[in-house]
C-alpha atoms as a PDB file:
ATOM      1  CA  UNK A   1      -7.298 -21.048  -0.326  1.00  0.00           C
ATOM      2  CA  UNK A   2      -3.837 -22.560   0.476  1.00  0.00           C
ATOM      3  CA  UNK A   3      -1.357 -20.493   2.348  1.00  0.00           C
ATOM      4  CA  UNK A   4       1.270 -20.395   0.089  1.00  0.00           C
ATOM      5  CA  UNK A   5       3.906 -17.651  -0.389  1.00  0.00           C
ATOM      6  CA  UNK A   6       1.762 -15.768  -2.722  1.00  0.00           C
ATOM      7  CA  UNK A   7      -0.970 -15.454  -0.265  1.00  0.00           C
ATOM      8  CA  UNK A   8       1.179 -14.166   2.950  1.00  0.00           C
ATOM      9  CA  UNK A   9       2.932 -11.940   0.759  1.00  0.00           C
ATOM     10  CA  UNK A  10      -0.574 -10.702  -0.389  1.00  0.00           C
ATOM     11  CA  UNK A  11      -1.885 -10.694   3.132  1.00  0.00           C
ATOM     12  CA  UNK A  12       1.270  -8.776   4.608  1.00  0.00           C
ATOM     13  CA  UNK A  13       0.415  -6.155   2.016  1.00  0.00           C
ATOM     14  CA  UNK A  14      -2.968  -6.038   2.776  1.00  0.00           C
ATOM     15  CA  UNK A  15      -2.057  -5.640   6.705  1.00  0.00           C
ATOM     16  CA  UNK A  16       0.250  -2.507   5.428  1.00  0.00           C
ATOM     17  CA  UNK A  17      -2.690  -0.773   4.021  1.00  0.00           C
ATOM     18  CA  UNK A  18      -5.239  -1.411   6.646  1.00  0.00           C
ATOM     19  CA  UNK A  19      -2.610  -0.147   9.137  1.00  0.00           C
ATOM     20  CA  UNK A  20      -1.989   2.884   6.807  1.00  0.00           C
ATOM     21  CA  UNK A  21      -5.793   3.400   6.621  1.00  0.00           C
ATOM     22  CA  UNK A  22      -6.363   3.276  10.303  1.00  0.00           C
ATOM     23  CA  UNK A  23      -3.049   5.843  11.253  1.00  0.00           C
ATOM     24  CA  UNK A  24      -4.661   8.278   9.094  1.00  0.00           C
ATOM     25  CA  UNK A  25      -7.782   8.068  10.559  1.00  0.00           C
ATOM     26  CA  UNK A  26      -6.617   8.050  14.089  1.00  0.00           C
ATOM     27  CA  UNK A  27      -3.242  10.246  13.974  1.00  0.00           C
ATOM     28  CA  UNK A  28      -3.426  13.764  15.299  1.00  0.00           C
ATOM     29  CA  UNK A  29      -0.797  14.535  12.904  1.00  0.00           C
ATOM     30  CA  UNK A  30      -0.667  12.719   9.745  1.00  0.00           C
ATOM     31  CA  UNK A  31       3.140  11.821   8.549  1.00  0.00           C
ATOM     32  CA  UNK A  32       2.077  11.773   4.436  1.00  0.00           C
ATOM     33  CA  UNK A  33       5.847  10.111   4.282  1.00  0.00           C
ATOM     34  CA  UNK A  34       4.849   6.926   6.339  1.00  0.00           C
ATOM     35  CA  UNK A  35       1.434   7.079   5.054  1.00  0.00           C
ATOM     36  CA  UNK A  36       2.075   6.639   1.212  1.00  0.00           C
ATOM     37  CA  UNK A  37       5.280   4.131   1.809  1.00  0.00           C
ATOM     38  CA  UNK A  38       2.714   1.646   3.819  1.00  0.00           C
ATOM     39  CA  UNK A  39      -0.084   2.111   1.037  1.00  0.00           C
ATOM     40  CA  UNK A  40       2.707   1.385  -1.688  1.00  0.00           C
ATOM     41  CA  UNK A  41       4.489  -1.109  -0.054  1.00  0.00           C
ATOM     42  CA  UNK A  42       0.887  -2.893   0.754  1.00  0.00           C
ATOM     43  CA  UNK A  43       0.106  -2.550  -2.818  1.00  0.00           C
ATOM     44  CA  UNK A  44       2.932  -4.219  -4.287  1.00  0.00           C
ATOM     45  CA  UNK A  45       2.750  -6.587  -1.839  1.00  0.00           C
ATOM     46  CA  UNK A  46      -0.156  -6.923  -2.932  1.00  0.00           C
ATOM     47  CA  UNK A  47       0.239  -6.922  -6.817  1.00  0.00           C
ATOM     48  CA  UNK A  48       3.101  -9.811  -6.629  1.00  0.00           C
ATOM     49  CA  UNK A  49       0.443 -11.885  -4.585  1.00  0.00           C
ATOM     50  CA  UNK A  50      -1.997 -11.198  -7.594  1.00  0.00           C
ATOM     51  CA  UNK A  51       0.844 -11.920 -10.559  1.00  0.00           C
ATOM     52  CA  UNK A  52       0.123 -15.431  -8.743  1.00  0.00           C
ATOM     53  CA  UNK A  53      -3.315 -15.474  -8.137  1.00  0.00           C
ATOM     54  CA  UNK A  54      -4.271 -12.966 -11.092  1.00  0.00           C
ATOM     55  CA  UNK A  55      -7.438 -11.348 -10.850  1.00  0.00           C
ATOM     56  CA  UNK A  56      -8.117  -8.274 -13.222  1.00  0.00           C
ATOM     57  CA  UNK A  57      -9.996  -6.164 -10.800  1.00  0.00           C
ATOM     58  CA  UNK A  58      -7.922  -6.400  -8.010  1.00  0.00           C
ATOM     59  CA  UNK A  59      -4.788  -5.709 -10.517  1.00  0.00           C
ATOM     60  CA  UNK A  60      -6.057  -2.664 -11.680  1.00  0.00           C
ATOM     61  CA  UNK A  61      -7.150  -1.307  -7.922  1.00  0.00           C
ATOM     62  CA  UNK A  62      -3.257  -2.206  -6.737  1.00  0.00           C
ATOM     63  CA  UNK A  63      -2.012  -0.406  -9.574  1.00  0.00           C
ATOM     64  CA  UNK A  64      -3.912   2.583  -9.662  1.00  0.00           C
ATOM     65  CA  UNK A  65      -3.434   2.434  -5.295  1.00  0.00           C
ATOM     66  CA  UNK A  66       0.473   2.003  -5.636  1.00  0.00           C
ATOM     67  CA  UNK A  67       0.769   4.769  -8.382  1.00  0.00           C
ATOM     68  CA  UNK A  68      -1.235   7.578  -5.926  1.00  0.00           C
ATOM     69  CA  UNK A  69       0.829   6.161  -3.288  1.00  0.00           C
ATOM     70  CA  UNK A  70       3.793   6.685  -5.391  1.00  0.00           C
ATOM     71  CA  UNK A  71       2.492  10.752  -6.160  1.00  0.00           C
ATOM     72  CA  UNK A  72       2.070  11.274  -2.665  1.00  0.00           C
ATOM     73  CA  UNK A  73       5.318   9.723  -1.806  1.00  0.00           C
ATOM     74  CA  UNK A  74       7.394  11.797  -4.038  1.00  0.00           C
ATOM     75  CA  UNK A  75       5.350  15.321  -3.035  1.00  0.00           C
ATOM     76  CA  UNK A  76       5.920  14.322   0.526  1.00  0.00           C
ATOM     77  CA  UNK A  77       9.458  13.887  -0.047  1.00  0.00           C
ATOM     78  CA  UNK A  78      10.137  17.406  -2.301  1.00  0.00           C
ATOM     79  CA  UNK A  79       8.370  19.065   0.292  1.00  0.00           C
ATOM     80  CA  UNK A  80      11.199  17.319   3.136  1.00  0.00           C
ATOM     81  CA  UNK A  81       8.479  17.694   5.719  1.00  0.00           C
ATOM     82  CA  UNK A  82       6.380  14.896   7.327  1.00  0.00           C
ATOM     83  CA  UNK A  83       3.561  16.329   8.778  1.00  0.00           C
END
């Protein structure tokens, strides 16, 4: 693997959702707000990276990840509360 753009991109986004995954898991209250916006910016991130370094199943995860991310982003946000 070279460490081109497409990769730290791609390994920024991945960072995004591991840190998303772990504030859920350790938060007493969870902010659904920050929560989704990490897991979709990690999955775009992540989804350029792959438009680079294409691989179908990965793809598919990142899109079906960003699009949840996107539902829970936009109830989050018509509900105007973080918690």
């Amino acid at each position: 693997m070279t460490l081109d753009f497409a990769n730290v991109i791609g390994l920024i986004g991945s960072g995004l959702m591991v840190v998303a995954y772990a504030y859920s898991n350790m938060a007493k209250v969870l902010n659904f707000i920050l929560f989704n916006l990490l897991n979709l910016v990690g999955a775009l991130l992540l989804t350029y990276s792959l438009t680079v370094h294409f691989n179908v199943a990965s793809m598919a995860l990142e899109v079906v990840w960003a699009f949840i991310a996107l539902i829970g982003l936009a109830k989050a946000l018509r509900k105007g509360k973080a918690s």
